[in-house]
Protein backbone atom coordinates (compact mmCIF):
# COMPACT_ATOMS: atom_id res chain seq x y z
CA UNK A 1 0.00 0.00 0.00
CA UNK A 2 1.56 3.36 -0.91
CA UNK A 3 1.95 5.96 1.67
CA UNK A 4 -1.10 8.11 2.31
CA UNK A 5 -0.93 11.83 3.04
CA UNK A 6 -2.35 13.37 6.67
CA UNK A 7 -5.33 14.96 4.61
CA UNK A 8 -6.10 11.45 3.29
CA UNK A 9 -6.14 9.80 6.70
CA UNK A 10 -7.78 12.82 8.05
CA UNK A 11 -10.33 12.58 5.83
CA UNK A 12 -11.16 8.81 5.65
CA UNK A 13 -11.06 8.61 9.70
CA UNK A 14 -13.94 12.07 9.13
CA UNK A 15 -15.80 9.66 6.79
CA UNK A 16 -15.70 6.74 9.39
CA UNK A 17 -16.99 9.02 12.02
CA UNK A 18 -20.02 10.39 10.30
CA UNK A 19 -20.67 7.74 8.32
CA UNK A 20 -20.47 4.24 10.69
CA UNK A 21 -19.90 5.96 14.39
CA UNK A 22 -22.57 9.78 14.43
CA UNK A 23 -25.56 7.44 14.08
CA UNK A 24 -25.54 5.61 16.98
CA UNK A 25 -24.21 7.92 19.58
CA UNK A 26 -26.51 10.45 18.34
CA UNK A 27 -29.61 8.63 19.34
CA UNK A 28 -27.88 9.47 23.16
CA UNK A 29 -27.49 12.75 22.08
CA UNK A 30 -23.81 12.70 21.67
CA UNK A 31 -20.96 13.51 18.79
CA UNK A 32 -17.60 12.43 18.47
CA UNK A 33 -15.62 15.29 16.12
CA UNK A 34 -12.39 15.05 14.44
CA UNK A 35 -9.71 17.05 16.02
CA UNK A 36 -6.11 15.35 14.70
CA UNK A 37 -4.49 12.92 13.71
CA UNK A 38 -0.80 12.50 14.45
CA UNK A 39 1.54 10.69 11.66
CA UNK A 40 4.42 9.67 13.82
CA UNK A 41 2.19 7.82 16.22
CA UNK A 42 -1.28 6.94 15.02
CA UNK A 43 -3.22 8.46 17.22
CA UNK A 44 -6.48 10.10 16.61
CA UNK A 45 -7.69 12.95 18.90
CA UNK A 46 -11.23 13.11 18.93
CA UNK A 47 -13.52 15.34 20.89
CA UNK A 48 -16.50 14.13 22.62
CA UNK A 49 -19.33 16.63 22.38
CA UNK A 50 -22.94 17.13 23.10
CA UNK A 51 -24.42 14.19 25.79
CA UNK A 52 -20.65 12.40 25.37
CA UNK A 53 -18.64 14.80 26.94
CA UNK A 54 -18.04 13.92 30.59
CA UNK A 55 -20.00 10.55 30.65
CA UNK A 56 -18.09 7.72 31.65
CA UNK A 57 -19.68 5.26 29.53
CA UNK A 58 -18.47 7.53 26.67
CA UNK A 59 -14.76 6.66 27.53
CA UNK A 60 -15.89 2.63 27.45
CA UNK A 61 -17.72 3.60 23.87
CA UNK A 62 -14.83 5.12 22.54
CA UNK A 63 -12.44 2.59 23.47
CA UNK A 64 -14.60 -0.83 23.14
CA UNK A 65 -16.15 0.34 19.47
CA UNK A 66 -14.69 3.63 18.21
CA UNK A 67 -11.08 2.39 17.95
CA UNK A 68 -11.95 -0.77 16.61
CA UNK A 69 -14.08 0.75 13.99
CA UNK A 70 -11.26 3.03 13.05
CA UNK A 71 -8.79 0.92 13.23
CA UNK A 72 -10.32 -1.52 10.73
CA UNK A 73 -11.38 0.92 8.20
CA UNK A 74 -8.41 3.03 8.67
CA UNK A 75 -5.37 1.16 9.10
CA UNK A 76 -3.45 3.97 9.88
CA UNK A 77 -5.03 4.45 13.12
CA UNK A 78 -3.23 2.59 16.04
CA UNK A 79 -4.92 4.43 19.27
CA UNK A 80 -7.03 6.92 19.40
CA UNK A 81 -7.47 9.76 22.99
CA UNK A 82 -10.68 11.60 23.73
CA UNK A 83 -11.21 14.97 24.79
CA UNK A 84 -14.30 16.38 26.35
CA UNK A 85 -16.03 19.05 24.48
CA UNK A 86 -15.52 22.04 27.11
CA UNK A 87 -18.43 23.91 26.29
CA UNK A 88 -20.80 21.14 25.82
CA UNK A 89 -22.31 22.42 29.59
CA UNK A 90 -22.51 25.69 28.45
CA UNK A 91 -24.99 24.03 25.28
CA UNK A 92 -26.95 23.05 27.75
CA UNK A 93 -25.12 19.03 27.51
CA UNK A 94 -24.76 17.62 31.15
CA UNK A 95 -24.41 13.44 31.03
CA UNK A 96 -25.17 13.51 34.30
CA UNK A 97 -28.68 13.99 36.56
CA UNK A 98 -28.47 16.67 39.44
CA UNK A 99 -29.65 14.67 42.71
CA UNK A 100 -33.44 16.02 43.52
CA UNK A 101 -34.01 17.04 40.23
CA UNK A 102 -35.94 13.84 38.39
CA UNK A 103 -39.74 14.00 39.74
CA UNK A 104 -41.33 10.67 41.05
């Protein structure tokens, strides 16, 4: 296989995300964006936005299926690190329920 540019990886690990990974964590009101990728080591840097960022069972998610997924249809991929969407609270995104606040 000839060598592949960033943009190319880039672009195929964008298709991978929108096209095999938005659908199901959207229906949990998450998104998993692009941010990197770095050549050297094969890691992916992806952000974890909307219900994702700051659940704990988003960290599972991205390491049980995302990186899998990625690193099947993009072989470039070796590991992959998350990053929580910092203003995700401010869109009104909290993965977690305030105590006193669900009524019974």
């Amino acid at each position: 296989m000839a060598d592949r540019t960033q943009e190319e990886i880039a672009e195929d690990i964008k298709f991978v995300l929108k096209d095999k990974i938005a659908p199901s964590v959207a229906q949990h009101g998450g998104f998993i964006n692009y941010k990197s990728f770095d050549m050297d080591s094969g890691t992916a840097t992806l952000e974890l936005a909307g219900a994702c960022s700051g659940c704990a069972m988003s960290k599972m998610t991205l390491q049980q299926s995302v990186e899998d997924m990625l690193k099947h249809y993009v072989p470039e991929v070796k590991a992959i690190v998350g990053e929580d969407d910092e203003k995700a609270e401010e869109q009104g995104y909290s993965p977690f329920v305030p105590r006193g606040t669900i009524d019974n």
